[in-house]
Protein backbone atom coordinates (compact mmCIF):
# COMPACT_ATOMS: atom_id res chain seq x y z
CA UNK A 1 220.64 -51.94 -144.77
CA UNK A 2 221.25 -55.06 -146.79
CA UNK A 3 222.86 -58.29 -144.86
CA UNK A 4 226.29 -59.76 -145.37
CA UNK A 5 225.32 -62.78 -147.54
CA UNK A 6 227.55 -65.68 -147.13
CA UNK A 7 227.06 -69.45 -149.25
CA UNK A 8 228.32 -72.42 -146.92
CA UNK A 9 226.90 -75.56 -148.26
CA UNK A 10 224.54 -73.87 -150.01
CA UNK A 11 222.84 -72.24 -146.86
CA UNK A 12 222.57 -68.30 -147.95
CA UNK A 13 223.26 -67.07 -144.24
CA UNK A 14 221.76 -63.78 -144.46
CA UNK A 15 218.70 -65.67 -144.28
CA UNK A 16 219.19 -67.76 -141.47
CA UNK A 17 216.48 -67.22 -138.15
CA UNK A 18 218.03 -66.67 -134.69
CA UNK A 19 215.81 -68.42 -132.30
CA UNK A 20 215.18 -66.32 -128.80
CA UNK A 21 215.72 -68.37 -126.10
CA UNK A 22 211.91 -68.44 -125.03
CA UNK A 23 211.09 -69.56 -128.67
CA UNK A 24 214.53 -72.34 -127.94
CA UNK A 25 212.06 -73.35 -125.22
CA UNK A 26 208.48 -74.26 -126.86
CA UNK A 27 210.49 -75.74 -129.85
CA UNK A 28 212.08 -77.95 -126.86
CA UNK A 29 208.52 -78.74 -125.48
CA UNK A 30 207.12 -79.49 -128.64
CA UNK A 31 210.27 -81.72 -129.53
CA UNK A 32 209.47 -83.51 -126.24
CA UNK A 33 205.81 -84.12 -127.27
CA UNK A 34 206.83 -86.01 -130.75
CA UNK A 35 207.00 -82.95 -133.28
CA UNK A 36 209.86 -83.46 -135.81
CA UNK A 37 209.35 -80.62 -137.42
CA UNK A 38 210.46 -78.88 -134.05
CA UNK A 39 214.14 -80.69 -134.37
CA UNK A 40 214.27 -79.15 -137.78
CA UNK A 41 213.43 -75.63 -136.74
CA UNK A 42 215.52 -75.41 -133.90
CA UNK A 43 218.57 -77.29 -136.41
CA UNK A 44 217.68 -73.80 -138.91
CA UNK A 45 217.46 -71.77 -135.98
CA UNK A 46 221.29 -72.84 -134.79
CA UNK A 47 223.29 -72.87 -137.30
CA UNK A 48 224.72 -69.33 -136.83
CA UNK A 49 225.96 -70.85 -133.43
CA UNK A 50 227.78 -72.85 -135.77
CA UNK A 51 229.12 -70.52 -138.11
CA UNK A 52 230.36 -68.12 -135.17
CA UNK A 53 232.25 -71.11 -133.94
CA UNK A 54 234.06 -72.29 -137.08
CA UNK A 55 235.60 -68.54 -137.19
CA UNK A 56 237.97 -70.01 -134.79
CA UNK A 57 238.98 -72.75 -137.08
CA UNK A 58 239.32 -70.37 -140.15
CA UNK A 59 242.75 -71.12 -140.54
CA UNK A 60 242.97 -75.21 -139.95
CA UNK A 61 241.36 -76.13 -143.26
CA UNK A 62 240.70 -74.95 -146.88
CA UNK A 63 237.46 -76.89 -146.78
CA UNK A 64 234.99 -74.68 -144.63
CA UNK A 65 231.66 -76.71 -145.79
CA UNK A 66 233.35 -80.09 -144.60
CA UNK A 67 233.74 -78.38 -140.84
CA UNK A 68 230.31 -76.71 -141.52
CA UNK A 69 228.77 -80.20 -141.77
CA UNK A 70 230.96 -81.21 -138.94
CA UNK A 71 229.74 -79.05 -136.91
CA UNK A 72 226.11 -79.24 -137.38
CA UNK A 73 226.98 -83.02 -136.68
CA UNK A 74 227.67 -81.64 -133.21
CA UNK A 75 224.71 -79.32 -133.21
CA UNK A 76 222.13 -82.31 -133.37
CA UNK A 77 223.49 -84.33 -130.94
CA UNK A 78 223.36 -81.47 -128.54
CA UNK A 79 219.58 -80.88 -129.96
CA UNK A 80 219.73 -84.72 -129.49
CA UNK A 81 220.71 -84.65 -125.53
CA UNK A 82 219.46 -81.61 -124.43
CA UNK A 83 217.54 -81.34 -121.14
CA UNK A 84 215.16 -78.54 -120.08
CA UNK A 85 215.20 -79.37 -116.69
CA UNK A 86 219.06 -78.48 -115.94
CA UNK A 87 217.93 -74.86 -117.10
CA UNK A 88 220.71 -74.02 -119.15
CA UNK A 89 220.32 -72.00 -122.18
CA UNK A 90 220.60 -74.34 -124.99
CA UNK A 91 223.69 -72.32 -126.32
CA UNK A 92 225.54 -73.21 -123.15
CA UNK A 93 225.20 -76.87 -123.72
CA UNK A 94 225.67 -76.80 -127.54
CA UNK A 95 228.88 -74.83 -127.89
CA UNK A 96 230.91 -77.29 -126.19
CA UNK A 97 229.58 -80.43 -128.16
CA UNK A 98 230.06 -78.42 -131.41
CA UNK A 99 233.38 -78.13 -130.75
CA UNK A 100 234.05 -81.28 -129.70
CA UNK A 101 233.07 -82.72 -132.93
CA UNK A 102 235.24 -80.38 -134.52
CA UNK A 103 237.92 -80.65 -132.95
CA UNK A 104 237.62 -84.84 -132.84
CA UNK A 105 237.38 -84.23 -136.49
CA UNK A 106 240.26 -81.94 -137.52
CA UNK A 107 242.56 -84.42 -134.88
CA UNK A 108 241.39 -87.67 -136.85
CA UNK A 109 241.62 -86.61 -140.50
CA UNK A 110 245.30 -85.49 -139.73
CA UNK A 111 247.49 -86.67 -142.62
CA UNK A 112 250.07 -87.88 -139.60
CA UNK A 113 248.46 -90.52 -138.00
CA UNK A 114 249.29 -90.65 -133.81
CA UNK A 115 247.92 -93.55 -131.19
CA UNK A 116 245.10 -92.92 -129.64
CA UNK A 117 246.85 -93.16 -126.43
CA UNK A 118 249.41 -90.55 -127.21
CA UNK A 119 247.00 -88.04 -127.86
CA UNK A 120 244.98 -88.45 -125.29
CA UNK A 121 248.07 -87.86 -123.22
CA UNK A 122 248.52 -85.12 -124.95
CA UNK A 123 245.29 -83.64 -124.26
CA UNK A 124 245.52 -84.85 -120.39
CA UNK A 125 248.66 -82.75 -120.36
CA UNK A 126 247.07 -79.28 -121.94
CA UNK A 127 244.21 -79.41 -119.17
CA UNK A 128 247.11 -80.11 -116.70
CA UNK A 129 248.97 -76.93 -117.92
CA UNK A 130 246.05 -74.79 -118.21
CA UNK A 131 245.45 -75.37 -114.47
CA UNK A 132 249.20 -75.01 -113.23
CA UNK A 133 249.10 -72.25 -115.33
CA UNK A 134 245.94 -70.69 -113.56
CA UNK A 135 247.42 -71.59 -110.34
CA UNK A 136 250.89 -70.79 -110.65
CA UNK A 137 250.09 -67.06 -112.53
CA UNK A 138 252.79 -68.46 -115.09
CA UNK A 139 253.49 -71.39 -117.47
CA UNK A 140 254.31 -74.37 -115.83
CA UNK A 141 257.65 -76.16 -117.14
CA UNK A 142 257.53 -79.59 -118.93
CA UNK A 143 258.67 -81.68 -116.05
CA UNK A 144 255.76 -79.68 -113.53
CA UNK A 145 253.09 -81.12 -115.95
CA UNK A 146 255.06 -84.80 -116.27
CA UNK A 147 255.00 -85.31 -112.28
CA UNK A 148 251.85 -84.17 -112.30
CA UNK A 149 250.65 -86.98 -114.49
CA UNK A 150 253.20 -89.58 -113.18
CA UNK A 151 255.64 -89.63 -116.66
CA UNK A 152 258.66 -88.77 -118.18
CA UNK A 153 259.04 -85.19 -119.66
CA UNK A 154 260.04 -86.93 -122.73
CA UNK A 155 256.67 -88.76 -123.16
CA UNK A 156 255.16 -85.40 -122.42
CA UNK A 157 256.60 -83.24 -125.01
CA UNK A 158 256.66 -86.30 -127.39
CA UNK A 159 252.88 -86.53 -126.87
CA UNK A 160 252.16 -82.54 -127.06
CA UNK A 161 254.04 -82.43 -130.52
CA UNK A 162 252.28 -84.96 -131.72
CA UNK A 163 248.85 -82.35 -131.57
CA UNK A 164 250.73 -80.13 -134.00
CA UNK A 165 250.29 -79.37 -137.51
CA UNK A 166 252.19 -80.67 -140.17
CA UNK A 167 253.73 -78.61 -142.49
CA UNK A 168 255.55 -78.94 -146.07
CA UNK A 169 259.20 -78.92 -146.70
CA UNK A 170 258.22 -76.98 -149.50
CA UNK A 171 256.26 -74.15 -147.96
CA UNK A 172 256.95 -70.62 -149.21
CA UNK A 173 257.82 -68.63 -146.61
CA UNK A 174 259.24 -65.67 -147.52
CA UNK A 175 259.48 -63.54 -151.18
CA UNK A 176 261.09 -60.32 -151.66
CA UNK A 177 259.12 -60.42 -155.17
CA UNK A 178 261.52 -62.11 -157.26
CA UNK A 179 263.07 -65.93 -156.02
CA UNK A 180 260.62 -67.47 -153.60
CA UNK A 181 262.21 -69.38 -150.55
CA UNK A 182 261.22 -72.47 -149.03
CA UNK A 183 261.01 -74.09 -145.77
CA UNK A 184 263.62 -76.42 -147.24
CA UNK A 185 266.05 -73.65 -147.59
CA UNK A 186 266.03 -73.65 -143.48
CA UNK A 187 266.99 -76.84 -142.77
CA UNK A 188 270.48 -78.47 -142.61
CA UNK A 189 271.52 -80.98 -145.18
CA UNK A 190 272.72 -83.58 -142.82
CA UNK A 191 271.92 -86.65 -145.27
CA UNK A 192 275.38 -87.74 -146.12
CA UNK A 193 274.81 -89.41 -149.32
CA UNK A 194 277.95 -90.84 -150.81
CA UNK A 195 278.27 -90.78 -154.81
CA UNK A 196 280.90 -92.37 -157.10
CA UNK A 197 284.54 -91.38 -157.72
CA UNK A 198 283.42 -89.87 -161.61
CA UNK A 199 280.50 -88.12 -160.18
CA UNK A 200 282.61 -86.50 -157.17
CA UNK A 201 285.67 -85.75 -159.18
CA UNK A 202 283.06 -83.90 -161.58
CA UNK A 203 281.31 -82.32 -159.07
CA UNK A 204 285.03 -80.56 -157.67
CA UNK A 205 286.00 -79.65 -162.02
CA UNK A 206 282.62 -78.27 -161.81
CA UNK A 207 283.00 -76.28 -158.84
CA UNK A 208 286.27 -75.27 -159.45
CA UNK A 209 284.75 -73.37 -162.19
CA UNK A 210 282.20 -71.60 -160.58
CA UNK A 211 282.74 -67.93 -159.42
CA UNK A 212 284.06 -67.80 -156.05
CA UNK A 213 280.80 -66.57 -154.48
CA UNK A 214 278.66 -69.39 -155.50
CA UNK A 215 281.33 -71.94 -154.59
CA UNK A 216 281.70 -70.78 -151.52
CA UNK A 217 277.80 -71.20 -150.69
CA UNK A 218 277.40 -74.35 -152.28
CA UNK A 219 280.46 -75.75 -150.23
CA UNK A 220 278.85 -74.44 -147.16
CA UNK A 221 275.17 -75.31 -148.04
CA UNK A 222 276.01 -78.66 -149.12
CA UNK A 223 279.36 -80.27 -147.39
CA UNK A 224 278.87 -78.12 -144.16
CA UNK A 225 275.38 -78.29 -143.98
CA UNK A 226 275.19 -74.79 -143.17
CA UNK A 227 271.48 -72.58 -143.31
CA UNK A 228 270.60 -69.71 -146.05
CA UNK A 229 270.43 -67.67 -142.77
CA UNK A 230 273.78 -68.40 -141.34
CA UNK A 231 274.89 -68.00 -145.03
CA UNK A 232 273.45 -64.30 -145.05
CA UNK A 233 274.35 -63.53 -141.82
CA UNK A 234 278.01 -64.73 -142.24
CA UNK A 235 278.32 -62.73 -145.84
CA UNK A 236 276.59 -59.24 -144.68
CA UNK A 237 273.69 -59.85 -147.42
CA UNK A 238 270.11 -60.67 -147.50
CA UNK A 239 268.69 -64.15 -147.67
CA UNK A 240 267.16 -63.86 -150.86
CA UNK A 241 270.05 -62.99 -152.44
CA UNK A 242 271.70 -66.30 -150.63
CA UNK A 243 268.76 -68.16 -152.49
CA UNK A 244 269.14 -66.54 -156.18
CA UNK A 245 273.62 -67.36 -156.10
CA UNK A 246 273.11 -70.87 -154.99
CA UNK A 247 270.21 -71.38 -157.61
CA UNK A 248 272.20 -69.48 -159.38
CA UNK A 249 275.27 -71.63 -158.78
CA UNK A 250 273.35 -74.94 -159.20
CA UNK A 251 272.04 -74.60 -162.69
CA UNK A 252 275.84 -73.68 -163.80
CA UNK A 253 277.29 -76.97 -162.19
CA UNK A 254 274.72 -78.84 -164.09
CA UNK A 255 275.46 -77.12 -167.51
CA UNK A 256 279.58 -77.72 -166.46
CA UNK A 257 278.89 -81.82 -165.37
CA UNK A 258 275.61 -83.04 -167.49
C-alpha cells in the first residue's frame, strides 16, 4: 500500500525513518562519544514527532513550514539537553520543548503586541484555572483565580484576553450564496461623527427619498446604532436580506447626494 506523501519544507514525509526507542538509545551513546552524524540521524528520525504535534496548531497559521522549522528549533534543543540517565523516553522530554517553542513563537509574532508581564500573567492564571478546575470538578470563576494570585479580576481577565487572537473587522462570516456579511455588520456604530449642515440636510432629501424599508434600516443602522441581527429579528426576515436593503439603500443615497 503506497504512503500518504506530504511536502513540508521540502521534506517528502512518506520517507521519513521512525527511530525505535532502543535505536533513540545507541544514537544517544554515540552522540555522547562525539559522533555528529548521530545528532543528524536522530534530528531525521524525529521529525514526525514534529509533524504530529503541529496538527494541533493547524488552524493558528497559513504558514505550516514556518511552525515546521519552529518546531524542529525545539526538537534540537531537546536532542541538545537530553539525558539518558533520567530514563525517560526521549519522546517524553521532547514533546514538551517542541511545544514550547511553538507556542513562544505563535505568542511573539502576534500582530498585537502585549507586555511581557501581562502575558505571563496570563499564562500564571490558565495553570491556576486548570488546577481549580481539577480540584473544584468545575470552572473556577474570575475572581477564584484573581485571589488566588493576589490581583484584581480586572487585571485577570485583562491579561487572559490579551492571549487571544485577533481577528478582522472585515471577516466573512456568514453567506447565504449571494451578499457576503462581515464581522463589521455585527458591531454597533457608536462613532458619532458630526458632518456639516449641507451634507446633513442632503443626507435627510436623500433619505426622504428612499423606499420606506431601506430608510428605516439605515436610520436604525446608522443614528441608533442598532445590529443587522436586531434589524432581522425586529422585521421577521433573515439577515442577509438586512445586508442586501441597506447595501441596497446605500448605493441609492449616493446616486440621490453625489
Amino acid at each position: 500500500m503506497a504512503r500518504h506523501k506530504v511536502e513540508i519544507c521540502g521534506v517528502n514525509t512518506a520517507n521519513i525513518k521512525v527511530l525505535t526507542n532502543e535505536e533513540q538509545i545507541e544514537l544517544f551513546k554515540k552522540l555522547q562519544k562525539g559522533d555528529s552524524f548521530a545528532k543528524d540521524d536522530l534530528i531525521q528520525g524525529n521529525l514526525k514527532l514534529v509533524l504530529s504535534i503541529l496538527k494541533k496548531f493547524t488552524n493558528r497559521t497559513d504558514n505550516m513550514d514556518d511552525l515546521f522549522q519552529v518546531g524542529c528549533i525545539g526538537l534540537i534543543k531537546a536532542i541538545d539537553n537530553f539525558d539518558l540517565s533520567h530514563e525517560v523516553r526521549f519522546s517524553t522530554y521532547a514533546v514538551p520543548m517542541i511545544l514550547g517553542e511553538i507556542r513562544r513563537y505563535l505568542r511573539d509574532s502576534s500582530s498585537v503586541r502585549v507586555a511581557r508581564s501581562t502575558k505571563d500573567m496570563a499564562y500564571q492564571a490558565l495553570r491556576v484555572k486548570e488546577q481549580l478546575t481539577n480540584e473544584l470538578g468545575q470552572e473556577p470563576t474570575i475572581k477564584m483565580i484573581a485571589d488566588q494570585l493576589g490581583k484584581t479580576e480586572y487585571e485577570i481577565t485583562n491579561a487572559i484576553d490579551s492571549t487571544k487572537d485577533t481577528i478582522s473587522m472585515f471577516e466573512p462570516i456568514y453567506n447565504d450564496g449571494g451578499d457576503t456579511i462581515y464581522l463589521a455588520d455585527q458591531l454597533e456604530d457608536s462613532s458619532g461623527k458630526l458632518y456639516s449642515l449641507d451634507t446633513r440636510l442632503a443626507l435627510k432629501e436623500g433619505l426622504n427619498r428612499l423606499k420606506e424599508k431601506e430608510r428605516y434600516i439605515l436610520l436604525e443602522r446608522y443614528i441608533i446604532g442598532k445590529t443587522q441581527l436586531e434589524l432581522a429579528e425586529e422585521i421577521g426576515i433573515s439577515q442577509a436580506q438586512i445586508s442586501r436593503l441597506e447595501k441596497s439603500g446605500l448605493e441609492n443615497l449616493k446616486k440621490m447626494i453625489l
